[in-house]
Protein backbone atom coordinates (compact mmCIF):
# COMPACT_ATOMS: atom_id res chain seq x y z
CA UNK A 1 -13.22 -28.00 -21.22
CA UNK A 2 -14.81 -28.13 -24.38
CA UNK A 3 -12.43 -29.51 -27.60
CA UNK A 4 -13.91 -27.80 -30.76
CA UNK A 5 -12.00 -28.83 -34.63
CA UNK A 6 -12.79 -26.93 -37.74
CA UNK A 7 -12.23 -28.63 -40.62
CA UNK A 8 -11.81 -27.44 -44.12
CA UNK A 9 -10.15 -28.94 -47.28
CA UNK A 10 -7.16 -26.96 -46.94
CA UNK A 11 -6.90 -25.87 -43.67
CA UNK A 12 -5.88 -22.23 -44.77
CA UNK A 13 -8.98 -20.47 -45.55
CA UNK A 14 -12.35 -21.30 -43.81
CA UNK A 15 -11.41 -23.59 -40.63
CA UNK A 16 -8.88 -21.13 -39.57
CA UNK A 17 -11.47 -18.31 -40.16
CA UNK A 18 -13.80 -20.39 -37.71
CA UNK A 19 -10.90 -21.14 -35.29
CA UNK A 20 -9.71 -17.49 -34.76
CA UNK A 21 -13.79 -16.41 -34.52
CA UNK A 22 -14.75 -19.12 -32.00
CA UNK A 23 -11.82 -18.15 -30.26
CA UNK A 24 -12.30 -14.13 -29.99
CA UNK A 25 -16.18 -15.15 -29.48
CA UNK A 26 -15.60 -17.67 -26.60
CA UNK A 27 -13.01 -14.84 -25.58
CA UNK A 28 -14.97 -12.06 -25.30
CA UNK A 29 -18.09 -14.12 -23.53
CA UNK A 30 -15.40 -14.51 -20.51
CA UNK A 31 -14.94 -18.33 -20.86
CA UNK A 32 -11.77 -18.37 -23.58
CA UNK A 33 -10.42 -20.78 -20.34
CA UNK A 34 -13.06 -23.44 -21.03
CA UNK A 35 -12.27 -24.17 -24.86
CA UNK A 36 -9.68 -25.41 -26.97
CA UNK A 37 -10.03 -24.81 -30.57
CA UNK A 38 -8.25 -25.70 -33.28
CA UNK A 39 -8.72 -26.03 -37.09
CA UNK A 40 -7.14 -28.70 -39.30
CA UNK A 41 -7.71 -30.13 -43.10
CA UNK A 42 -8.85 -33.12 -45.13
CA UNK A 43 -6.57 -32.60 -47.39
CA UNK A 44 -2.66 -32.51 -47.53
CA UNK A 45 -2.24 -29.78 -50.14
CA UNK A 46 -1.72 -27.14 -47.73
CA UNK A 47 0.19 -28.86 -45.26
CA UNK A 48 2.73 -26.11 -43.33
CA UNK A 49 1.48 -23.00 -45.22
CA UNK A 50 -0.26 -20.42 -42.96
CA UNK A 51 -3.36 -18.28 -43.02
CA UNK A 52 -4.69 -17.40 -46.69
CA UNK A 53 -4.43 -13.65 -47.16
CA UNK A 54 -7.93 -13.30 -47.77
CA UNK A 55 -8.87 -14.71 -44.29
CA UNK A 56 -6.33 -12.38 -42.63
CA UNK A 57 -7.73 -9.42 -44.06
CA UNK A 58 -11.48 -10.68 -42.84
CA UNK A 59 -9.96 -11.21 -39.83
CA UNK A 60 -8.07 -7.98 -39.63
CA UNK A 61 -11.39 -5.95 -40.77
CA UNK A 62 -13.27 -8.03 -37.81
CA UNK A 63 -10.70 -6.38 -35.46
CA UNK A 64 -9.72 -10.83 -34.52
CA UNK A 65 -6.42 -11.64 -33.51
CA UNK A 66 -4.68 -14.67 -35.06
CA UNK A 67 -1.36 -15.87 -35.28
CA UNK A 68 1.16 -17.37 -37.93
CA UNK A 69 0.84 -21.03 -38.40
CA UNK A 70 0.57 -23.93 -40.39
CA UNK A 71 -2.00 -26.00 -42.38
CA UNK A 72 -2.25 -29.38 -40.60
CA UNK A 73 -4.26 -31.99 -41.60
CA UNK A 74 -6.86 -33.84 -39.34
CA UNK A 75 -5.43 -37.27 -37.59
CA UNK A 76 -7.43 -40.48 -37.11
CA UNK A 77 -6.24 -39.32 -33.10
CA UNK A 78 -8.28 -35.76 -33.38
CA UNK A 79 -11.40 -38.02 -33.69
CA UNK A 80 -10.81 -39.02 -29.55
CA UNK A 81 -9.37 -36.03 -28.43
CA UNK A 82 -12.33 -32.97 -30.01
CA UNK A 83 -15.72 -33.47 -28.59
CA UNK A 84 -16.97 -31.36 -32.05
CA UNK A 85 -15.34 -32.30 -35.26
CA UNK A 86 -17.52 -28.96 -37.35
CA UNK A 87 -16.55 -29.13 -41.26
CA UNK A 88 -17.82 -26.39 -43.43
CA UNK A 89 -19.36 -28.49 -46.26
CA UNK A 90 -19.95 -32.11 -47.23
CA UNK A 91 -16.87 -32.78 -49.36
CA UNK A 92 -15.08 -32.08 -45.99
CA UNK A 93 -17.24 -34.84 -44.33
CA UNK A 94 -16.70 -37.54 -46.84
CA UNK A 95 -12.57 -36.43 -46.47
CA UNK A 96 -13.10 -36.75 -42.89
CA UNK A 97 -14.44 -39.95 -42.78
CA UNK A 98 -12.16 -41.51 -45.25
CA UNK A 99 -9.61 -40.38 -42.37
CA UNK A 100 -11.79 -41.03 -39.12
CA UNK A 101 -13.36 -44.35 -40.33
CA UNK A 102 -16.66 -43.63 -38.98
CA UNK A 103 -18.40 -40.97 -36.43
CA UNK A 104 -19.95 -43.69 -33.64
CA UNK A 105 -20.29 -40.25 -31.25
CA UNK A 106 -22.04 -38.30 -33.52
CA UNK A 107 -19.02 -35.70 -32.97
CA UNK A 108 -19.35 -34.36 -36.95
CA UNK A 109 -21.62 -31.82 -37.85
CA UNK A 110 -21.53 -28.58 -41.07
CA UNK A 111 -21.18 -25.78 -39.00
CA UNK A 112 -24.11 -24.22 -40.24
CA UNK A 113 -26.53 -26.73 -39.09
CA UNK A 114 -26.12 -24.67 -35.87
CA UNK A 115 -27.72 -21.81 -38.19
CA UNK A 116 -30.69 -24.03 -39.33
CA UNK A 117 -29.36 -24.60 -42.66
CA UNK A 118 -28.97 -27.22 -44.69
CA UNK A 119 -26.34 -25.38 -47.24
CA UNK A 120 -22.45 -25.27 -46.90
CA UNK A 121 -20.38 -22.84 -46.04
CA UNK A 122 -18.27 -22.26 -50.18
CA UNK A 123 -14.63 -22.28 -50.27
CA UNK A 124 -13.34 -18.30 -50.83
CA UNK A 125 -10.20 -20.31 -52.22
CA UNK A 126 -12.82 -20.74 -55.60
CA UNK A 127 -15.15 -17.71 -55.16
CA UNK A 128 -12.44 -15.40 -54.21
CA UNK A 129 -15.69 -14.01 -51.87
CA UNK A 130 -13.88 -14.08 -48.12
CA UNK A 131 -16.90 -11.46 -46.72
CA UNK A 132 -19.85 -14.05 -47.73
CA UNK A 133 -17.38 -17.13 -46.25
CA UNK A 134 -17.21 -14.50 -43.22
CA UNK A 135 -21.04 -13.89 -42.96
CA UNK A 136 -21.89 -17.75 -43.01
CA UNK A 137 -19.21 -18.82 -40.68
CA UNK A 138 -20.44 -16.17 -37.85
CA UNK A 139 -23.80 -16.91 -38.64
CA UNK A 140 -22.99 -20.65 -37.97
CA UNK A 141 -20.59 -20.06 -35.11
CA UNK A 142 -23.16 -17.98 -33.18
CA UNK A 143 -25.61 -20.86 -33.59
CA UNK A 144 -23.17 -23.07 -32.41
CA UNK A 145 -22.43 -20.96 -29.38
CA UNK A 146 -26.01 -20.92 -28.84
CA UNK A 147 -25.91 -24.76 -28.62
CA UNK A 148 -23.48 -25.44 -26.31
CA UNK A 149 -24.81 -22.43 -23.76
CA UNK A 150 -28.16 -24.62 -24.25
CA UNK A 151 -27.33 -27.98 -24.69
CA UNK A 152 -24.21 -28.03 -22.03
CA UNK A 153 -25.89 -26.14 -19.10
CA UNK A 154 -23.32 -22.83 -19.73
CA UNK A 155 -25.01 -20.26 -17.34
């Protein structure tokens, strides 16, 4: 079983993008059985409010299931129980940390390091752009799904 976080600021927009992708992507690959995904925040400003509209409507257009829920934010526990902590840019790292302490495992990454970038992935909550957010996240997540075939022996 492979535990997989994305993190965001508010946990409304961009992690729950990534969640509901991964998940439909892991899904559709025939091994939705062998994850557990989740998204969370660094922030409490969200805290209880569910999907932004903008993401839904991605989502929708994408033809990817999701369901109503609530903004959580990330717990100093999340840190032992996901084997990937994957933020979308580095405010969300130095939010994580001030939460996690430290990451001794090496468990946070930007998601699209997977992608070969060095850039972040910019909050649609600001740019009002949800189909560029979109583009970058599947362009990281299919990176990332690259990795782990690779890097944990998937066949």
């Amino acid at each position: 079983m492979f535990n997989i976080l994305f993190i965001c600021h508010g946990n409304i927009c961009r992690s729950p993008m990534a969640e509901f992708l991964m998940k439909d992507m892991v899904s559709k690959a025939g091994r939705g059985q062998e994850f557990y995904i989740q998204s969370a925040a660094t922030s409490r400003e969200e805290i209880g409010n569910d999907i932004h509209r903008g993401t839904k409507a991605k989502l929708r257009e994408a033809g990817v299931t999701f369901e109503k829920r609530g903004a959580r934010q990330v717990t100093r526990q999340d840190y032992d129980t996901f084997d990937y902590l994957i933020v979308m840019d580095r405010e969300n790292i130095q939010g994580l940390n001030s939460i996690i302490g430290s990451d001794p495992e090496g468990k946070v990454h930007r998601l699209l390091e997977f992608a070969g970038k060095e850039r972040d992935i910019a909050d649609p909550w600001y740019t009002g752009n949800f189909d560029d957010t979109y583009e970058d996240i599947m362009e990281g997540l299919t990176g990332f799904f690259k990795h782990l075939e690779s890097s944990m022996n998937l066949p």
